[in-house]
Protein backbone atom coordinates (compact mmCIF):
# COMPACT_ATOMS: atom_id res chain seq x y z
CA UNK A 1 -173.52 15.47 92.70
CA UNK A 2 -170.19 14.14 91.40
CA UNK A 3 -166.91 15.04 93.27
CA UNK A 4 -164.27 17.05 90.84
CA UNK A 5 -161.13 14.99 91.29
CA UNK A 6 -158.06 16.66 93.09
CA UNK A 7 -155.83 17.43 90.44
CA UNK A 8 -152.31 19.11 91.18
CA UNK A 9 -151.81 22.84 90.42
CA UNK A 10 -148.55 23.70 88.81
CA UNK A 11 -145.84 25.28 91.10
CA UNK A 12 -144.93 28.22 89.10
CA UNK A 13 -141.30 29.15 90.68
CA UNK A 14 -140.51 32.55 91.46
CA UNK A 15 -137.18 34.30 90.98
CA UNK A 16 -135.24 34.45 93.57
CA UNK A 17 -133.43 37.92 93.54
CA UNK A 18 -130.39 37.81 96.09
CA UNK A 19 -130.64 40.89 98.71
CA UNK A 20 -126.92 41.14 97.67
CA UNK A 21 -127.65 41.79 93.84
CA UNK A 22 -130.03 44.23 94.67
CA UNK A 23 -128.35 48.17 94.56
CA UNK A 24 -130.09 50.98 95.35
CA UNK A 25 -129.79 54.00 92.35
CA UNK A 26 -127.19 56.33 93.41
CA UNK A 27 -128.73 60.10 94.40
CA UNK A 28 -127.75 62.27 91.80
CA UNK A 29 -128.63 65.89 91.83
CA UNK A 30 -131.05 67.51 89.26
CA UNK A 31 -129.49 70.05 86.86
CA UNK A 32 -129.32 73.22 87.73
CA UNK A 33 -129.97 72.50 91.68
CA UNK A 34 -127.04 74.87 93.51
CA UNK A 35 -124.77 72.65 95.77
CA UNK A 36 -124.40 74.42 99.03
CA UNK A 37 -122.02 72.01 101.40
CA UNK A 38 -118.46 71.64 102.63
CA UNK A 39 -116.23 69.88 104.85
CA UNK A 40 -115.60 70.62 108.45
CA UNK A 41 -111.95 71.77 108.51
CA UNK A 42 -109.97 68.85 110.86
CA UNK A 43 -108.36 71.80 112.63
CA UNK A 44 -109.45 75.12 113.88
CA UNK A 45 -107.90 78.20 115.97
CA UNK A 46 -108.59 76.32 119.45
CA UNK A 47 -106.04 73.06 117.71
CA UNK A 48 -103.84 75.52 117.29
CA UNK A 49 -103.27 77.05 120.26
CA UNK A 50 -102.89 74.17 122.56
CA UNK A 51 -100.16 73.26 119.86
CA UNK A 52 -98.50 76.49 120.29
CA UNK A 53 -98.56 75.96 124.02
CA UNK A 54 -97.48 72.49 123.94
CA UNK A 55 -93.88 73.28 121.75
CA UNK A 56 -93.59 76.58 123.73
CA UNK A 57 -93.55 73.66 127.23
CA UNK A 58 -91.21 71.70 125.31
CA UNK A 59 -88.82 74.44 124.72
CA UNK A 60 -89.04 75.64 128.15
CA UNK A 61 -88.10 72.03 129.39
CA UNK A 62 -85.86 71.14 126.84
CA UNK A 63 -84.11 74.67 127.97
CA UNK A 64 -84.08 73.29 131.58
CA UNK A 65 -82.76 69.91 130.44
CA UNK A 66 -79.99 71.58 128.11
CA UNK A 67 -81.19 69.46 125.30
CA UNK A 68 -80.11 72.90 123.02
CA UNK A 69 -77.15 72.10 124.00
CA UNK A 70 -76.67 67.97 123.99
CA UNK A 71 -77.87 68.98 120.29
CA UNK A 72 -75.16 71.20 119.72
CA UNK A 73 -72.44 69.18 121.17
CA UNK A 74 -73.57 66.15 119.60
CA UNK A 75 -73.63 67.96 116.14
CA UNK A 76 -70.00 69.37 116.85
CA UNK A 77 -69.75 65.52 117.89
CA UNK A 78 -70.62 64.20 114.02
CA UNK A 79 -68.63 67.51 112.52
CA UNK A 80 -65.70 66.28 114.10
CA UNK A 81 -66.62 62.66 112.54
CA UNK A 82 -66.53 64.01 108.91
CA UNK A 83 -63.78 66.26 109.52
CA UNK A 84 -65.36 69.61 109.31
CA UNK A 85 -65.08 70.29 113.37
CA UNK A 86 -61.22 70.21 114.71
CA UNK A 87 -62.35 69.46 118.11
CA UNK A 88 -65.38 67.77 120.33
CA UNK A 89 -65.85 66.93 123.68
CA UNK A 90 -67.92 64.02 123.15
CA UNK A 91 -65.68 62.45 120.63
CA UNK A 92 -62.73 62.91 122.80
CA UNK A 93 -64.35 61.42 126.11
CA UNK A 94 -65.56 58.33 124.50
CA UNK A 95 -62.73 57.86 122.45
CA UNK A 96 -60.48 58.12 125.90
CA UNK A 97 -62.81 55.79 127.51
CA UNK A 98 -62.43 53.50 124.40
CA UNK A 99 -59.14 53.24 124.34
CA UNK A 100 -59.30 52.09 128.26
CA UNK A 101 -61.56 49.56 127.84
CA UNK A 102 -60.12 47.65 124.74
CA UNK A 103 -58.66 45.40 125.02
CA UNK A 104 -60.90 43.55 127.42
CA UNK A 105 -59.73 41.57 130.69
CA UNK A 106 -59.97 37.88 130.76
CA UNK A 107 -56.66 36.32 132.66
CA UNK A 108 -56.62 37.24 136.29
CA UNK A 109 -53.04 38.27 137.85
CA UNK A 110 -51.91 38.34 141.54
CA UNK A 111 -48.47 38.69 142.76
CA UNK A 112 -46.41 35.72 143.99
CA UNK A 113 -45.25 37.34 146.99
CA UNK A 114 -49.00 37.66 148.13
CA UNK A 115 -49.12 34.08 147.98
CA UNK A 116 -47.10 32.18 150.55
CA UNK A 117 -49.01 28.94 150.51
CA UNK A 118 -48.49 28.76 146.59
CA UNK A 119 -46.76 25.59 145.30
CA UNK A 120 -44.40 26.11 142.33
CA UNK A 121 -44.70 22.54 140.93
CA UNK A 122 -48.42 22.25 141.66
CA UNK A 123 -49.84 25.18 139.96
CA UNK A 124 -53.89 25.90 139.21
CA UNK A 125 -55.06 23.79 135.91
CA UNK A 126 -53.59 26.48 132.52
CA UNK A 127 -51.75 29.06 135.21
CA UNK A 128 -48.19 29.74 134.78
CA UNK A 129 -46.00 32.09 136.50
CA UNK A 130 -44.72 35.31 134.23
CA UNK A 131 -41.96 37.72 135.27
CA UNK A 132 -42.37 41.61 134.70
CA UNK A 133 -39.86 44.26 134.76
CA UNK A 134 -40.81 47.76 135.74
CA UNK A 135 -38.85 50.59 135.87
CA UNK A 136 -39.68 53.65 138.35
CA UNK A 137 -38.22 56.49 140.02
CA UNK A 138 -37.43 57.61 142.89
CA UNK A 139 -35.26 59.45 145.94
CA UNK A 140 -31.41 59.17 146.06
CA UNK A 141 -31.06 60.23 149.38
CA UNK A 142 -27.38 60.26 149.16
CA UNK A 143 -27.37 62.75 146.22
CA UNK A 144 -30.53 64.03 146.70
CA UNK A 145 -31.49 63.28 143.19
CA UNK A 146 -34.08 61.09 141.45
CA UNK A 147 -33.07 58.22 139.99
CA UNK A 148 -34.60 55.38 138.14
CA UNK A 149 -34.74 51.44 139.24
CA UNK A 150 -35.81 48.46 137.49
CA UNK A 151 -37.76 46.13 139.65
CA UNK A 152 -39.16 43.01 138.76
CA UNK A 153 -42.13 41.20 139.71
CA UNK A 154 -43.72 37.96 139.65
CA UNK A 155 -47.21 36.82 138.83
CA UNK A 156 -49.60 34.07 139.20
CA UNK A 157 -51.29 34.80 135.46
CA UNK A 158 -54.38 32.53 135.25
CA UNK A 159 -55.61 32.83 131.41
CA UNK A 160 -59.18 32.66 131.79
CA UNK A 161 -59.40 33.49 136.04
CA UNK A 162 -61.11 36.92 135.47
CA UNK A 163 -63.44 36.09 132.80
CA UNK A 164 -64.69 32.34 135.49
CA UNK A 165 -65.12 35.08 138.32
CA UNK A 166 -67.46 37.66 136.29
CA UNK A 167 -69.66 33.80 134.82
CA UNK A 168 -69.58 32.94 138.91
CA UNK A 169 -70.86 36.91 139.36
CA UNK A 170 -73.24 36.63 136.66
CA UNK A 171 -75.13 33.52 137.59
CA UNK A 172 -75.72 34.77 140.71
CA UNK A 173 -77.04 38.01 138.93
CA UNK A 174 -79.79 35.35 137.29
CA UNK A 175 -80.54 33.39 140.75
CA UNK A 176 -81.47 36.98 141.84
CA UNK A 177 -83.45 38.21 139.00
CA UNK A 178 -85.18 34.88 139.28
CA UNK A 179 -86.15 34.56 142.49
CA UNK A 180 -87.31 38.00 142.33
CA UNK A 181 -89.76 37.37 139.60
CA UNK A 182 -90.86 34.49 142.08
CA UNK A 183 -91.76 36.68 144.68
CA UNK A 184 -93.23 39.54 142.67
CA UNK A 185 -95.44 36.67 140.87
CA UNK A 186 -96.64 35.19 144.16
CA UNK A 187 -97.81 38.65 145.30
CA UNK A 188 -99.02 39.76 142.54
CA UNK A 189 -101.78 37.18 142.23
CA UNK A 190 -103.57 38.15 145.30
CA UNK A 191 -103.18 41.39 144.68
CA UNK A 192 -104.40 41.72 140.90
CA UNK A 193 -107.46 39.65 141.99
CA UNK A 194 -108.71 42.08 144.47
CA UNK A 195 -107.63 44.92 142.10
CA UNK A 196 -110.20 43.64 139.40
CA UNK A 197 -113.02 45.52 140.10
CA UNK A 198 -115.70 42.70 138.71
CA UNK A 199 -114.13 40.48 141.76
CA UNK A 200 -113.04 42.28 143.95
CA UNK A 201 -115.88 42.09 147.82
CA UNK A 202 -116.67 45.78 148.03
CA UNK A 203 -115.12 49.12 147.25
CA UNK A 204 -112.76 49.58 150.01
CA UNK A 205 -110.72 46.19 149.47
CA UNK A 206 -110.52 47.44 145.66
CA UNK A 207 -109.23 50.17 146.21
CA UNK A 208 -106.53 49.12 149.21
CA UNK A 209 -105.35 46.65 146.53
CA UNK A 210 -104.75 49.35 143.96
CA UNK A 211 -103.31 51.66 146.35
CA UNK A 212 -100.88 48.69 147.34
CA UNK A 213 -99.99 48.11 143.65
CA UNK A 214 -99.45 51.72 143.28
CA UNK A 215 -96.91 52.07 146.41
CA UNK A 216 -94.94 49.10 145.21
CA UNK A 217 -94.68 50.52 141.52
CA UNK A 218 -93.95 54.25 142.82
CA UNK A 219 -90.43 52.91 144.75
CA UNK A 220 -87.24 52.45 142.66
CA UNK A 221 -85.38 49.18 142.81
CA UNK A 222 -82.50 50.87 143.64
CA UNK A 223 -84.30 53.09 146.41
CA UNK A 224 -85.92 49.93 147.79
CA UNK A 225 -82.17 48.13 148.14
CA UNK A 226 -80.66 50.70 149.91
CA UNK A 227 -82.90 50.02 152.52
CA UNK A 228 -83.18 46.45 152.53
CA UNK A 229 -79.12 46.61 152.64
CA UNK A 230 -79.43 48.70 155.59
CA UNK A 231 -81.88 45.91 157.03
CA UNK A 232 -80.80 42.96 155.80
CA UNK A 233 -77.41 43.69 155.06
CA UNK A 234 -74.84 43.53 152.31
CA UNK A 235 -75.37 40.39 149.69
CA UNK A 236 -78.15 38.87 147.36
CA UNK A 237 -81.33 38.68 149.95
CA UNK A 238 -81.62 42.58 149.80
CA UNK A 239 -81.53 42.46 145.65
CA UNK A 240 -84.27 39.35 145.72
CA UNK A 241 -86.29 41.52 147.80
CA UNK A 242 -86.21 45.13 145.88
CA UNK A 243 -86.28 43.14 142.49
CA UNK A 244 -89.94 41.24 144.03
CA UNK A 245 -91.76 44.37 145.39
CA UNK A 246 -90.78 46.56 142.62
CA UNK A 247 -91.89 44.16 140.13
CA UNK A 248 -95.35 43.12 141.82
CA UNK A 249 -96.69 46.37 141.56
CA UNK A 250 -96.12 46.16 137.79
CA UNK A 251 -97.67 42.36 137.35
CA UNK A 252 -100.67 43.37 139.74
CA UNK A 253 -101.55 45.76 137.51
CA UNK A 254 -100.98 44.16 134.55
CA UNK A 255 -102.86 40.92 135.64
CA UNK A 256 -105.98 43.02 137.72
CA UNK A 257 -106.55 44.69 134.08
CA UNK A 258 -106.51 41.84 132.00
CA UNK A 259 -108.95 40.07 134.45
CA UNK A 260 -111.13 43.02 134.28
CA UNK A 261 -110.82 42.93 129.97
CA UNK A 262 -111.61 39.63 129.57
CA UNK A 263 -114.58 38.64 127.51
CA UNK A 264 -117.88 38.34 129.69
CA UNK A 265 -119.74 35.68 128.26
CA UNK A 266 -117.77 33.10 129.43
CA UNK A 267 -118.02 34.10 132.87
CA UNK A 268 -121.70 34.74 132.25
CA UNK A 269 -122.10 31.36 131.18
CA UNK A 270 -120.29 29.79 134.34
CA UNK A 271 -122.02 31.91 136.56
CA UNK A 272 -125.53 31.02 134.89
CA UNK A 273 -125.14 27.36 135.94
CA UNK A 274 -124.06 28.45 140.15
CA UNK A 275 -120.28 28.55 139.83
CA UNK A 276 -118.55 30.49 141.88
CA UNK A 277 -116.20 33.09 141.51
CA UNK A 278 -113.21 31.80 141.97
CA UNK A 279 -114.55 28.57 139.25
CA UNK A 280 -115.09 31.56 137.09
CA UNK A 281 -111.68 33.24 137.13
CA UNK A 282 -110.31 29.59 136.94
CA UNK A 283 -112.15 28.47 134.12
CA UNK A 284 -113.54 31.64 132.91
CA UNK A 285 -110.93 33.97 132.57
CA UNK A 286 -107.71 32.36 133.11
CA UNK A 287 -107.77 30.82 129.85
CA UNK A 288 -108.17 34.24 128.12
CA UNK A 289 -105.43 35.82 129.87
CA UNK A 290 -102.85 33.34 130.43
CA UNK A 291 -100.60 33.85 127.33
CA UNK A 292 -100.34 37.96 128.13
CA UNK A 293 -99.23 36.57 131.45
CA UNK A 294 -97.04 34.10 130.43
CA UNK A 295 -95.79 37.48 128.35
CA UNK A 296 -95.73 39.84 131.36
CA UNK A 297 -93.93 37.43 133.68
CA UNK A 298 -91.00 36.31 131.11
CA UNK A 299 -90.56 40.75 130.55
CA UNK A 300 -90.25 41.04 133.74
CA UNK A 301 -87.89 38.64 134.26
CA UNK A 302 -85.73 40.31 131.74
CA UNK A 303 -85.95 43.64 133.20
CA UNK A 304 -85.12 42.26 136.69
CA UNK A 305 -81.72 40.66 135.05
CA UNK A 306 -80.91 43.72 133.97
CA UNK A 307 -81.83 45.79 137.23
CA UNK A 308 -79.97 43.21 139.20
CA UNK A 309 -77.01 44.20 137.58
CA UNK A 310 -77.77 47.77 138.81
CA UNK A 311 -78.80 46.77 142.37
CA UNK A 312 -75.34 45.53 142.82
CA UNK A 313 -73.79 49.30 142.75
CA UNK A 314 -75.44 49.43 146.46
CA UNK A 315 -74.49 46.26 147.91
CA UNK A 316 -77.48 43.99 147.01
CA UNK A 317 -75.51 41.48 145.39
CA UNK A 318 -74.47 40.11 141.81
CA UNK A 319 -72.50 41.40 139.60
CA UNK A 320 -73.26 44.98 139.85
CA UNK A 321 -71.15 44.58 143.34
CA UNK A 322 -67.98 43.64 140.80
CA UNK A 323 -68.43 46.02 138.14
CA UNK A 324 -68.65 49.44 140.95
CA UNK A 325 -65.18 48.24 142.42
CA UNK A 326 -63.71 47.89 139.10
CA UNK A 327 -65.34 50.93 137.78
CA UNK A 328 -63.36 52.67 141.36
CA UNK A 329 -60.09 51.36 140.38
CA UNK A 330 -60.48 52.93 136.96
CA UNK A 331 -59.77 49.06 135.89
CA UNK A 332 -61.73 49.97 132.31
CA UNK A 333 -60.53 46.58 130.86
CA UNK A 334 -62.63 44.62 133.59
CA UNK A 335 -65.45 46.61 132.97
CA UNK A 336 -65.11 45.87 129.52
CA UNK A 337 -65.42 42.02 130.36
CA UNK A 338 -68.19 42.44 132.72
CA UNK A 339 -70.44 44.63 130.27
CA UNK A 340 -69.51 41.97 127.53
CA UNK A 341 -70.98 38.98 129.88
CA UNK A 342 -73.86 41.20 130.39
CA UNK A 343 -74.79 41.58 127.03
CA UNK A 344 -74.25 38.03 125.95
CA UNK A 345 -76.81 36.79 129.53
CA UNK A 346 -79.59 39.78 127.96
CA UNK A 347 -79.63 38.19 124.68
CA UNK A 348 -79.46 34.61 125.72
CA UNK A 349 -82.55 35.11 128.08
CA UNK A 350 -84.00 37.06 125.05
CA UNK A 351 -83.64 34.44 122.63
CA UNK A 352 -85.17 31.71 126.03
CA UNK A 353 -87.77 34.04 126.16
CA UNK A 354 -88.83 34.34 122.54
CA UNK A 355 -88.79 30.46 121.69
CA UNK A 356 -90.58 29.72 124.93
CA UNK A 357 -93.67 32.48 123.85
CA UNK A 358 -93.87 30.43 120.95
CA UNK A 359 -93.96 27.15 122.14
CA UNK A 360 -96.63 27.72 125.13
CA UNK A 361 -98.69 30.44 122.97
């Protein structure tokens, strides 16, 4: 019996139809078949009446708030802008307080007389003395009348004195807001780790951490310094302090919840091969996080300057210290100044902020 020799069958290729090309037939109804659907209306009667009782709160409040009538003055406020009003409160306050505060206070003066160690011919770097001549009235007590007097009076004018003693003021507003965001940093760590409920040991320690977060968060700055003046005294330690527990309970909770958000399978991954936990968070989850941190910490640090300027109106230091004083002695144009420095330190540390997010993110 001869063999058949092995000969090659063709390949015949098949078409290849792409799962993408292929469309299923759109249903389409038969004539005459009777439609019989419709759309669930978004809203129904139950929508409606928690609306109704939500703007009938918000009246009541607003009522209780006198936001009827903050609108009304501030509309008699713009009438009195355009000319139609002859006469507004609001206009005439802020233009009275505008007119005290312009122009603002840079030179510093003090009276020669209150200077007895003062040297004529050796005078402070750009001082120079200035003569002024006020007139006032008062008591002849020979003719029992009231008569007026010229008296003159020298000064000590230093050009730029006030403005140097609000910069002095201010950077010591920005040692305090930093070394607040120091301390509420360094307690926050501890605290937003045990707040994470996927590392914290057991229930109770989870929720003592959360409870401390809360308490910290709950207490104004300004509550907390009153306080810590009465403790610690007037000056910047009392300010460092209510800036750093005020702003720990914010960070804690901010850092405990990003911990808990972060994505798992890295940690899985870690934890698959025996790391630990704290090799986890470190290698993990830190990673993740770090640039909302790096976000949190630099806000806060910008919210502290500006609460450190508030902290002051108690005694805790910084500029706020200056500005309450002035504010006393109706001195508007130095509280001009010292709102000006303000301003300009907020939108330096805002500009800081903003290149330094960019560069590290």
């Amino acid at each position: 019996m001869i063999a058949e020799p092995n000969v090659a069958k063709p390949i015949v290729a098949k078409p290849i139809v792409a799962k993408s090309m292929v469309t299923k037939p759109i249903p389409v109804p038969t004539p005459g078949a009777r439609l019989d659907w419709q759309l669930d209306q978004p809203y129904n009667a139950r929508h409606l009446g928690i609306a109704l009782v939500l703007l009938l709160i918000v009246l009541l409040t607003g009522h209780r708030t006198e936001m009827d009538r903050m609108l009304a003055m501030s509309a008699q406020a713009v009438g009195k802008l355009i000319g139609v009003e002859d006469e507004s409160q609001v206009v005439r306050g802020l233009s009275r307080v505008g007119e005290s505060m312009w122009p603002p206070v840079f030179e510093e003066k003090e009276e020669v007389v209150r200077l007895p160690d003062l040297k004529r011919d050796q005078l402070p770097w750009f001082s120079h003395i200035a003569t002024e001549e006020r007139s006032h009235k008062r008591l002849n007590t020979t003719t029992l009348r009231i008569e007026s007097e010229s008296v003159r009076t020298e000064y000590l004018v230093q050009p730029m004195g006030y403005l140097w003693t609000v910069l002095i003021k201010m950077l010591q507003t920005f040692e305090i807001a930093i070394w607040g965001t120091l301390i509420s940093v360094a307690l926050s760590i501890p605290l937003a780790y045990y707040a994470a409920s996927n590392y914290a040991p057991n229930r109770f320690v989870y929720t003592a951490a959360r409870s401390a977060i809360s308490l910290l968060r709950s207490a104004p700055e300004l509550i907390v310094a009153l306080f810590l003046v009465l403790a610690y005294g007037f000056g910047p330690i009392a300010g460092v302090l209510a800036l750093g527990l005020h702003a720990a309970g914010f960070l804690g909770k901010f850092y405990a919840e990003d911990i808990e958000n972060a994505d798992k399978k890295p940690q899985e991954a870690l934890e698959a091969i025996g790391a630990g936990k704290l090799k986890t968070l470190w290698y993990g989850v830190i990673p993740q996080v770090l640039p909302q941190y790096i976000a949190y910490t630099l806000y806060i640090l910008d919210r502290n300057l500006r609460m450190a300027t508030v902290i002051g109106l108690v005694g805790a230091g910084g500029i706020g210290q200056e500005l309450k004083g002035r504010f006393d002695m109706f001195e508007y144009g130095h509280v001009a100044t010292i709102l000006l420095v303000i301003f300009c330190a907020v939108c330096l540390l805002d500009q800081f902020s903003a290149r330094l997010r960019a560069r590290l993110m």
